[in-house]
PDB file of N, CA and C in Angstrom:
ATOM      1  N   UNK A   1      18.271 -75.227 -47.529  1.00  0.00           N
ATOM      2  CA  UNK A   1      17.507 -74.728 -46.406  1.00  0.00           C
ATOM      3  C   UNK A   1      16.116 -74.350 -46.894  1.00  0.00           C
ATOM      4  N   UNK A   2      14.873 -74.566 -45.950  1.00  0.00           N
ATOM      5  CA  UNK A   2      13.563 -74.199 -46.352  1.00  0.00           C
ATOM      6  C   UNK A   2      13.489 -72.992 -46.058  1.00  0.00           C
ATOM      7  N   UNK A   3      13.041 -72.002 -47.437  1.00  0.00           N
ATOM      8  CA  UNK A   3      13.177 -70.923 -47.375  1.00  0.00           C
ATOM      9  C   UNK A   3      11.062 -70.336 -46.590  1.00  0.00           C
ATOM     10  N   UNK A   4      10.700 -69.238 -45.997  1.00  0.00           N
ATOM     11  CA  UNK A   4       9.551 -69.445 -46.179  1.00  0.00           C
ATOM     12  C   UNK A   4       8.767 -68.848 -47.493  1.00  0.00           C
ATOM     13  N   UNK A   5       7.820 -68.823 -47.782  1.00  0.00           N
ATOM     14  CA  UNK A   5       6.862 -68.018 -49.143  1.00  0.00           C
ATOM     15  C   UNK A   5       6.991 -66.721 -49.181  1.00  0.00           C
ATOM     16  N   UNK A   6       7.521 -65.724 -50.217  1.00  0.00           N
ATOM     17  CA  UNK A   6       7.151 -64.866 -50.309  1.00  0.00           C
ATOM     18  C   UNK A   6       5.889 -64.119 -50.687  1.00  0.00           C
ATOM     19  N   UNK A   7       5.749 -63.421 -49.664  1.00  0.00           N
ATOM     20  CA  UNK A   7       3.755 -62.920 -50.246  1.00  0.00           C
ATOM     21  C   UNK A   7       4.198 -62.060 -51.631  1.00  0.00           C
ATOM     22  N   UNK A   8       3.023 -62.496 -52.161  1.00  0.00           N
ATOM     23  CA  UNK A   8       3.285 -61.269 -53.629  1.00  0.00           C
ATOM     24  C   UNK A   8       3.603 -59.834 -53.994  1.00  0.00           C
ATOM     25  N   UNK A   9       3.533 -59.327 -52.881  1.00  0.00           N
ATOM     26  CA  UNK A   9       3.625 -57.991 -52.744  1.00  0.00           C
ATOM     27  C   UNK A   9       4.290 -57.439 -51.491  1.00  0.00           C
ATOM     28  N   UNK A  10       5.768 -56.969 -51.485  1.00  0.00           N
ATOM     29  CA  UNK A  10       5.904 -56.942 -50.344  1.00  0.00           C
ATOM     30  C   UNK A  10       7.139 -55.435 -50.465  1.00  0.00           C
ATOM     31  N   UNK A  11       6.856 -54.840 -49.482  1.00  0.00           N
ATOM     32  CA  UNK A  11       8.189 -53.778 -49.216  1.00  0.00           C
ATOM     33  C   UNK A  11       9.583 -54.060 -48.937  1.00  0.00           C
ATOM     34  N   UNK A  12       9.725 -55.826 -48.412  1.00  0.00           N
ATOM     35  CA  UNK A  12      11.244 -55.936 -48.092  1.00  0.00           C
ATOM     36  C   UNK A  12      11.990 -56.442 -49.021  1.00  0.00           C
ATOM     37  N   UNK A  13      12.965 -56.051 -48.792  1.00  0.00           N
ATOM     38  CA  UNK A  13      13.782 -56.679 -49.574  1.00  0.00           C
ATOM     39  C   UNK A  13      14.353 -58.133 -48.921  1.00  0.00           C
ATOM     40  N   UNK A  14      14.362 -59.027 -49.833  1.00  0.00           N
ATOM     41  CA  UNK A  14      14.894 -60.546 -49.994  1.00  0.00           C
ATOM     42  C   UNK A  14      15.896 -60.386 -48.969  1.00  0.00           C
ATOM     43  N   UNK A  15      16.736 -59.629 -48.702  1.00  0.00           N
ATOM     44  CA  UNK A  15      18.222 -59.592 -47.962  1.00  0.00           C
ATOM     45  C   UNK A  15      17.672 -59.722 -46.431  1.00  0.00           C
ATOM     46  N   UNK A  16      17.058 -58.851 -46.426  1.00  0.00           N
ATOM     47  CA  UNK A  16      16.333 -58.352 -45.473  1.00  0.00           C
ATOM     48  C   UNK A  16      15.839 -59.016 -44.684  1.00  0.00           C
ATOM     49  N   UNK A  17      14.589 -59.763 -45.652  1.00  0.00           N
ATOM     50  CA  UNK A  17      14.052 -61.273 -44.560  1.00  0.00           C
ATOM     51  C   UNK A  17      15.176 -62.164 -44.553  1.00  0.00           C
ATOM     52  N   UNK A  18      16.321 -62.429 -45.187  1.00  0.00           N
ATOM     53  CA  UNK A  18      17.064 -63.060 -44.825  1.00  0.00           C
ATOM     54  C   UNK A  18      17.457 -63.441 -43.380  1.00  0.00           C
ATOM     55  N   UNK A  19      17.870 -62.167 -43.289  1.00  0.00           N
ATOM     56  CA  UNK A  19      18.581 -62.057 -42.251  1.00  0.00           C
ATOM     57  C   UNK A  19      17.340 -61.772 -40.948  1.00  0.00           C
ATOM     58  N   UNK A  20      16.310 -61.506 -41.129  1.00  0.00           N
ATOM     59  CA  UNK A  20      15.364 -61.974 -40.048  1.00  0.00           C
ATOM     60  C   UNK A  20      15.057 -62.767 -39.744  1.00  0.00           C
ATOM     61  N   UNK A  21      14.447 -63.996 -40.835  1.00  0.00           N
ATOM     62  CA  UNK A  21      14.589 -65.405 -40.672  1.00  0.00           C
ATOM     63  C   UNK A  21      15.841 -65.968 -39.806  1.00  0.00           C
ATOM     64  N   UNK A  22      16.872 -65.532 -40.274  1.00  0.00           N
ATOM     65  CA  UNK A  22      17.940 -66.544 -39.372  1.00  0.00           C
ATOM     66  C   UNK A  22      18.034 -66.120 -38.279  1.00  0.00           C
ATOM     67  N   UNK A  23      17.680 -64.804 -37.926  1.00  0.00           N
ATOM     68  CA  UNK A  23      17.354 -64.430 -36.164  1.00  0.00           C
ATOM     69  C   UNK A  23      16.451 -65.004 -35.540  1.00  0.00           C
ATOM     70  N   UNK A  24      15.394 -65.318 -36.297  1.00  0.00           N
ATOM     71  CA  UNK A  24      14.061 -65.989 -35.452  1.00  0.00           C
ATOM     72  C   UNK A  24      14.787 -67.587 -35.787  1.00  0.00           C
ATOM     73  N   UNK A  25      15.367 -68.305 -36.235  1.00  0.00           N
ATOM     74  CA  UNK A  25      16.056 -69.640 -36.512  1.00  0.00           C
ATOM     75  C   UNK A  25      16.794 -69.531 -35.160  1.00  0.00           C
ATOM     76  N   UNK A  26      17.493 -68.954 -34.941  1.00  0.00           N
ATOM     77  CA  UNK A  26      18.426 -68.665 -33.676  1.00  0.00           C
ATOM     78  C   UNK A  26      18.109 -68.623 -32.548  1.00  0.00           C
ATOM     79  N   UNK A  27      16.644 -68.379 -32.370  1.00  0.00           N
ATOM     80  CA  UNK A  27      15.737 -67.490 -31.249  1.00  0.00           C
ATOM     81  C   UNK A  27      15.558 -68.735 -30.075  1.00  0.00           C
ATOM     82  N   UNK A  28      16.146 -69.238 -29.193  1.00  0.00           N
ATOM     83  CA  UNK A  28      15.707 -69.735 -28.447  1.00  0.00           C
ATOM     84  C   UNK A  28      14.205 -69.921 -28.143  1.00  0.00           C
ATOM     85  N   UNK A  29      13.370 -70.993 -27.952  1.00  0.00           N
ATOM     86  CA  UNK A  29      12.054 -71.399 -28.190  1.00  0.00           C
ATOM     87  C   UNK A  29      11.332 -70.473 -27.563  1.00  0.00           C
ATOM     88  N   UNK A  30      11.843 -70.252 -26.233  1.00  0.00           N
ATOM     89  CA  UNK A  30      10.739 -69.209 -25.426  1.00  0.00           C
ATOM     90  C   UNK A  30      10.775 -68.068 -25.726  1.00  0.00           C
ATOM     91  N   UNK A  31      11.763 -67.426 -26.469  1.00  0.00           N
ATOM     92  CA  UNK A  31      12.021 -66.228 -27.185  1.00  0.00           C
ATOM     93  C   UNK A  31      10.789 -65.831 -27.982  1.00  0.00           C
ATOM     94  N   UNK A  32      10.589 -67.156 -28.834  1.00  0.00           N
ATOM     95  CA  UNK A  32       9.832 -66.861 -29.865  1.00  0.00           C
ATOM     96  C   UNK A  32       8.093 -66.978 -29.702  1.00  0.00           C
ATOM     97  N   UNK A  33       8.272 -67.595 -28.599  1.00  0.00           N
ATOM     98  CA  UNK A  33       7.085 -67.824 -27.774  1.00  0.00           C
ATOM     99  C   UNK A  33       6.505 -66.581 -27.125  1.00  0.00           C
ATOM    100  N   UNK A  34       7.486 -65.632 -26.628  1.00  0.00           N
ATOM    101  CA  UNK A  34       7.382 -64.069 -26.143  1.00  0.00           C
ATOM    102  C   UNK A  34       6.805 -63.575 -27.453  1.00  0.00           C
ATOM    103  N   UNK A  35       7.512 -63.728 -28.201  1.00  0.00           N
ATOM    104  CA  UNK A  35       7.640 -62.685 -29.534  1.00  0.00           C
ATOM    105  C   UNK A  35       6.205 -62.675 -29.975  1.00  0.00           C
ATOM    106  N   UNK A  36       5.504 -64.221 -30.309  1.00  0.00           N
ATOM    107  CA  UNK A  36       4.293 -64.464 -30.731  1.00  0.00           C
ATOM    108  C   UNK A  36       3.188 -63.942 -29.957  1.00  0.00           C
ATOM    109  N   UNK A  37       3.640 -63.868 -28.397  1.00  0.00           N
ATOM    110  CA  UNK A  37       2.468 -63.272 -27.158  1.00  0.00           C
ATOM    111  C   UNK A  37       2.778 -62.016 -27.821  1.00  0.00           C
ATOM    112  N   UNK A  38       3.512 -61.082 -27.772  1.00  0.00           N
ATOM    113  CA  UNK A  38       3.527 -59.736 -28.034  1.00  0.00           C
ATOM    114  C   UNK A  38       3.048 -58.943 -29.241  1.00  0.00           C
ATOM    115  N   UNK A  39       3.048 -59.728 -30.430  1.00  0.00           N
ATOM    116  CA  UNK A  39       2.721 -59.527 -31.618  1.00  0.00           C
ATOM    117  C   UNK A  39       0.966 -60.011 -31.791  1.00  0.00           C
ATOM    118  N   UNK A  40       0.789 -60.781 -30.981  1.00  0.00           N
ATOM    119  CA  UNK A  40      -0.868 -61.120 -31.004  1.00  0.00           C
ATOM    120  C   UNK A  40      -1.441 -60.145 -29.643  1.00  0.00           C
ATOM    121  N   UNK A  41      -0.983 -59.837 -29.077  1.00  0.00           N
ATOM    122  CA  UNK A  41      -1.363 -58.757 -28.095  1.00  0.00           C
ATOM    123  C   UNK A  41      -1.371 -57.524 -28.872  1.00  0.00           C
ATOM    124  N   UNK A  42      -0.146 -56.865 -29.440  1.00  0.00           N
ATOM    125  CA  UNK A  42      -0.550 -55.816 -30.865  1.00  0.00           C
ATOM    126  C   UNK A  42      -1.293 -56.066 -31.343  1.00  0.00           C
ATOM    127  N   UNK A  43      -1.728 -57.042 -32.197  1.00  0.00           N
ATOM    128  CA  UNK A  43      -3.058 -56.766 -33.132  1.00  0.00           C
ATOM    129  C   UNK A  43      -4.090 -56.619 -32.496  1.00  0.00           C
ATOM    130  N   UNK A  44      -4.136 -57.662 -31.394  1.00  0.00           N
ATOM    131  CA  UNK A  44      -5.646 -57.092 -30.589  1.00  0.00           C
ATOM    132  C   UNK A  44      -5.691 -55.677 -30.338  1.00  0.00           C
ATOM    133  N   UNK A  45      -4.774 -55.056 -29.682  1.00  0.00           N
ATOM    134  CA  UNK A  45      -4.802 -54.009 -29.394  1.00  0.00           C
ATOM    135  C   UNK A  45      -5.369 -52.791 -30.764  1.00  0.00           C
ATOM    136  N   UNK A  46      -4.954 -53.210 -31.473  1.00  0.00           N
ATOM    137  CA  UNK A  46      -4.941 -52.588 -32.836  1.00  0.00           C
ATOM    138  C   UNK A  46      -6.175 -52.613 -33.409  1.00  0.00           C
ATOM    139  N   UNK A  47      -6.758 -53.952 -33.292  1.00  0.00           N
ATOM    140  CA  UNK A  47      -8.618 -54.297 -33.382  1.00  0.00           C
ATOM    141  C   UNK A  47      -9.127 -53.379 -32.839  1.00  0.00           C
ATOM    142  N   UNK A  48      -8.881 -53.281 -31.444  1.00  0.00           N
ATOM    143  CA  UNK A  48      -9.926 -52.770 -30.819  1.00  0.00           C
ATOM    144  C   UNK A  48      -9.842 -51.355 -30.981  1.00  0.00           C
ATOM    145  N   UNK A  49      -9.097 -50.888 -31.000  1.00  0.00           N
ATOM    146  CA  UNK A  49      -8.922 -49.123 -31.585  1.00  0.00           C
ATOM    147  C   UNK A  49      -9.749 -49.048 -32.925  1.00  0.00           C
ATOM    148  N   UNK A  50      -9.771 -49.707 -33.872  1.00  0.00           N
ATOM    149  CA  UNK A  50     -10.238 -50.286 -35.016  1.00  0.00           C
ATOM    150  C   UNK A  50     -12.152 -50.334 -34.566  1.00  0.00           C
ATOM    151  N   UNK A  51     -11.716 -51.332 -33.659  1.00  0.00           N
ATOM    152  CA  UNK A  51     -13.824 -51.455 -33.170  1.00  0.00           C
ATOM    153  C   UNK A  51     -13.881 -50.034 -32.693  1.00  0.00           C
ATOM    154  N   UNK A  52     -13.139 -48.990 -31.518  1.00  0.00           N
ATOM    155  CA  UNK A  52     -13.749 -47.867 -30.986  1.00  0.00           C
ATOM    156  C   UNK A  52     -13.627 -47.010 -32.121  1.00  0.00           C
ATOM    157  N   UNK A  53     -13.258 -47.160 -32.992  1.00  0.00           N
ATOM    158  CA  UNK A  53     -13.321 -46.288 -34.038  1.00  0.00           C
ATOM    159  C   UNK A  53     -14.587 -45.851 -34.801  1.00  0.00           C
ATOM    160  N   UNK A  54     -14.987 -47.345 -35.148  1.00  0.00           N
ATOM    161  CA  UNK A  54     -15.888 -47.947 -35.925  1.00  0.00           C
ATOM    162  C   UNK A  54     -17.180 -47.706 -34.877  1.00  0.00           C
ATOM    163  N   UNK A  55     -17.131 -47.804 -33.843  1.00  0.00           N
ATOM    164  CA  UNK A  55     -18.281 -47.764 -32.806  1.00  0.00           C
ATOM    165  C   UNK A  55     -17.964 -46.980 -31.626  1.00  0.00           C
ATOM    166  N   UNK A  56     -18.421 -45.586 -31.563  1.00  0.00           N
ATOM    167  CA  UNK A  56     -17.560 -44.682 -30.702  1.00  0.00           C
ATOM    168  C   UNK A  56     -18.808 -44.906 -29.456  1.00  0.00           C
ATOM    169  N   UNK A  57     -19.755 -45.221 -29.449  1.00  0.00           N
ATOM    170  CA  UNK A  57     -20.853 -45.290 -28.242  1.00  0.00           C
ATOM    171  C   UNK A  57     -20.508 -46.751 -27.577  1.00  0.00           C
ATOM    172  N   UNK A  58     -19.616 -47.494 -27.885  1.00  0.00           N
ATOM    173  CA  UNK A  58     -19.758 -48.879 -27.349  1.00  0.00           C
ATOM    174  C   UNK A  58     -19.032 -48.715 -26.216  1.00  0.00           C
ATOM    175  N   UNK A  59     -19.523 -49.624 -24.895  1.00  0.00           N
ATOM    176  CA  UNK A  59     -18.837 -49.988 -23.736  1.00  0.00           C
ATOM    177  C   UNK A  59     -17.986 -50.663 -23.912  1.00  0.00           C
ATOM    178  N   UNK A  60     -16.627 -50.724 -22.884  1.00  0.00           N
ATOM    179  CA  UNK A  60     -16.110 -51.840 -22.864  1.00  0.00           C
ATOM    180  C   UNK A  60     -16.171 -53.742 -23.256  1.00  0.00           C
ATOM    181  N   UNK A  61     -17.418 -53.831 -22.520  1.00  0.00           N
ATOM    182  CA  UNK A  61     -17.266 -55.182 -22.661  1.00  0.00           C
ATOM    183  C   UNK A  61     -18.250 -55.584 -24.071  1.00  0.00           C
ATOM    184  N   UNK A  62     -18.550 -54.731 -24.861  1.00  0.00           N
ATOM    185  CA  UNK A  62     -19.659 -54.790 -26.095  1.00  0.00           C
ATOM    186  C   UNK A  62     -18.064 -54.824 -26.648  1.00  0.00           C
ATOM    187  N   UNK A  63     -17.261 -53.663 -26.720  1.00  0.00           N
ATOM    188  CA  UNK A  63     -16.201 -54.196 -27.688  1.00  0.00           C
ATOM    189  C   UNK A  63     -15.171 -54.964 -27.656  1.00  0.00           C
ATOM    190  N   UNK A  64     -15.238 -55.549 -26.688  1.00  0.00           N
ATOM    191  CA  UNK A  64     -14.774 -56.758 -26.511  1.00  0.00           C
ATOM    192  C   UNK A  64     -15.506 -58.176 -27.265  1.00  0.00           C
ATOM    193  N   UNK A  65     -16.684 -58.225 -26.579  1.00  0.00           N
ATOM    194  CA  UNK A  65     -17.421 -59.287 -27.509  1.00  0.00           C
ATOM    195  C   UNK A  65     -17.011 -58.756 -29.046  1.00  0.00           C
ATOM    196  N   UNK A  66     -17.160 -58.209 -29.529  1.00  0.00           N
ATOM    197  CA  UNK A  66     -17.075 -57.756 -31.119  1.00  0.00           C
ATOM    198  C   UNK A  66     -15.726 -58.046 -31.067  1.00  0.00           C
ATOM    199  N   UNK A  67     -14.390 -57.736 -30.779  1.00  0.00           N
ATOM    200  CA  UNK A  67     -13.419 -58.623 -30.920  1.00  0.00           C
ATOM    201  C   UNK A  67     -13.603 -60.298 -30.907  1.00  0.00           C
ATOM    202  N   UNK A  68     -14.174 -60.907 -30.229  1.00  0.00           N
ATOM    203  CA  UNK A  68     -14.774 -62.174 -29.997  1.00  0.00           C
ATOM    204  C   UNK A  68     -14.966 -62.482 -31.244  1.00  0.00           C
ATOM    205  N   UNK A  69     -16.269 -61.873 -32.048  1.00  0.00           N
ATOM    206  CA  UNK A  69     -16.313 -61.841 -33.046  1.00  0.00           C
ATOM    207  C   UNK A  69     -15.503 -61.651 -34.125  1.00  0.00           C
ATOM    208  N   UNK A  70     -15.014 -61.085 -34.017  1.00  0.00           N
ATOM    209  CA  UNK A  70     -13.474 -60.869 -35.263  1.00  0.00           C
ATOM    210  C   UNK A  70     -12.580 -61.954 -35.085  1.00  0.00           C
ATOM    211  N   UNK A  71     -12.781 -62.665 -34.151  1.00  0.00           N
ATOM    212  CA  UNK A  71     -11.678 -63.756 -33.658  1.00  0.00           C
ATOM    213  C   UNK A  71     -11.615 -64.947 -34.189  1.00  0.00           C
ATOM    214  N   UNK A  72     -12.877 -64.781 -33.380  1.00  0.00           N
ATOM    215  CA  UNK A  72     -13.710 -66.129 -33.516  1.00  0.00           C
ATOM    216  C   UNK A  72     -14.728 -66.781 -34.358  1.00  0.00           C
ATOM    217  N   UNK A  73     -15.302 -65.709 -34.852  1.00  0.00           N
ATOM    218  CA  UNK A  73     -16.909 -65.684 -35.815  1.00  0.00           C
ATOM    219  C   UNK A  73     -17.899 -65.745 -35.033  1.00  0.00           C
ATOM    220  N   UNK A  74     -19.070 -65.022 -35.561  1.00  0.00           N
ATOM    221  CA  UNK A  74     -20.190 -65.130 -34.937  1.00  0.00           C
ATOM    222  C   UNK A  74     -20.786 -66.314 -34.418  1.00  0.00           C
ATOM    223  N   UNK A  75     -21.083 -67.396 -35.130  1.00  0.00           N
ATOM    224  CA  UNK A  75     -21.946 -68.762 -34.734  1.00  0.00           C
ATOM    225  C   UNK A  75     -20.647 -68.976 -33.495  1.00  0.00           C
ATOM    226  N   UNK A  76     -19.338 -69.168 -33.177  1.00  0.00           N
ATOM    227  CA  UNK A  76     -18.873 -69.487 -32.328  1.00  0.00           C
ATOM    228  C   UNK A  76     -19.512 -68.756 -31.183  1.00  0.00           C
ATOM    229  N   UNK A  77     -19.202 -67.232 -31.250  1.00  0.00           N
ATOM    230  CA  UNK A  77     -19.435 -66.708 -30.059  1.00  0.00           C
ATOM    231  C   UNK A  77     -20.959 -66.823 -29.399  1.00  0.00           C
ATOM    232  N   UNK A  78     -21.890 -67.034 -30.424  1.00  0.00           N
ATOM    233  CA  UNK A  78     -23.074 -67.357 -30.040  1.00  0.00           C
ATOM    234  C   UNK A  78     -23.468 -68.328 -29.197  1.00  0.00           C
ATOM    235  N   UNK A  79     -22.551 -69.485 -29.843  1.00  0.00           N
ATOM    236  CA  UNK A  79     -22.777 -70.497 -28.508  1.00  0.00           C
ATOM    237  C   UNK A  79     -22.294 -70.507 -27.494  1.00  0.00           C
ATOM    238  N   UNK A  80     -21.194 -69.388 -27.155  1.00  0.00           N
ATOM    239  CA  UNK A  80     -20.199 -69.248 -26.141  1.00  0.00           C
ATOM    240  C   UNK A  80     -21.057 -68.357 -24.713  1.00  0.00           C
ATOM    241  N   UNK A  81     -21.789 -67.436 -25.829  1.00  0.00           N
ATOM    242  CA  UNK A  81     -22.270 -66.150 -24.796  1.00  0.00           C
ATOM    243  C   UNK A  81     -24.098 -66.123 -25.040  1.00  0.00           C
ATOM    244  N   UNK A  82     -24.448 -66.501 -26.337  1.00  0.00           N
ATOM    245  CA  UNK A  82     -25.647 -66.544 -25.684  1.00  0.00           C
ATOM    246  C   UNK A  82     -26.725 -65.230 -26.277  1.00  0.00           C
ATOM    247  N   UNK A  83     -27.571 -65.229 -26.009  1.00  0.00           N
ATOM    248  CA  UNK A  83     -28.351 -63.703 -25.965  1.00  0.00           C
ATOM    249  C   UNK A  83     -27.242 -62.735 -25.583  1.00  0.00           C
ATOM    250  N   UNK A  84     -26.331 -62.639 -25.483  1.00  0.00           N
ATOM    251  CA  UNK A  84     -25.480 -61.731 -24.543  1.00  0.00           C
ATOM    252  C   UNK A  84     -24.899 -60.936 -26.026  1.00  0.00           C
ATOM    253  N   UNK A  85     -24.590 -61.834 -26.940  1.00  0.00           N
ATOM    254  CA  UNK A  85     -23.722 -61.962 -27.986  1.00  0.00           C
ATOM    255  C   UNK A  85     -25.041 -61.060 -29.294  1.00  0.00           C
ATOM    256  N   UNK A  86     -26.093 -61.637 -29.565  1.00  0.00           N
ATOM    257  CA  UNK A  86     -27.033 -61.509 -30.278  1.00  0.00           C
ATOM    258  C   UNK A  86     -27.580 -59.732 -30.071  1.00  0.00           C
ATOM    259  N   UNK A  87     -27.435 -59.327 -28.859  1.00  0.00           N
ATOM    260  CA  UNK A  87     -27.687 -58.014 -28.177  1.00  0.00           C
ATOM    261  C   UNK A  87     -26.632 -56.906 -28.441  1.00  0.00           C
ATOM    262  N   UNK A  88     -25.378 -57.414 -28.617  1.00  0.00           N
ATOM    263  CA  UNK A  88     -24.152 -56.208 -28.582  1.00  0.00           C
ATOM    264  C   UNK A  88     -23.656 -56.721 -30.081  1.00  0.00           C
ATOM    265  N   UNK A  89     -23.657 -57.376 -30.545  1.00  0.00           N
ATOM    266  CA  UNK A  89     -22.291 -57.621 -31.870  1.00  0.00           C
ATOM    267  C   UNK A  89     -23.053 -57.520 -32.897  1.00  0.00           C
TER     268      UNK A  89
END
């Protein structure tokens, strides 16, 4: 069986991901499809506490673009938004 990589440094134990791996193996497709929406919705969420942290005067939609940026990279969002982008991030 293809096992996946262990990162070099890690708190779990081998047993451990074992047996997580074969739950997500098990996971019916849309399961895991939830799982991935929910876990990338956490980190954003987690960014952006991260940006209001980092920038306690910013509006809403300034820290949003700056997520954009963390996302995406600057030269992307530049061509996306414009002066809009060049002004807040």
């Amino acid at each position: 069986m293809l096992r996946p990589p262990r990162p070099a440094i890690t708190d779990t134990a081998p047993e451990a991901d074992a047996v997580r791996f074969e739950r997500y193996r098990r996971m019916a497709p849309a399961d895991k499809v939830l799982r991935v929406v929910e876990l990338t919705q956490g980190a954003g969420l987690l960014a952006l506490a991260g940006l209001r942290a980092r920038h306690p005067g910013a509006d809403e939609p300034e820290l949003l673009l700056r997520l954009a940026v963390l996302r995406l990279g600057a030269e992307l969002v530049e061509r996306a938004y414009g002066a809009c982008s060049r002004s807040r991030a």
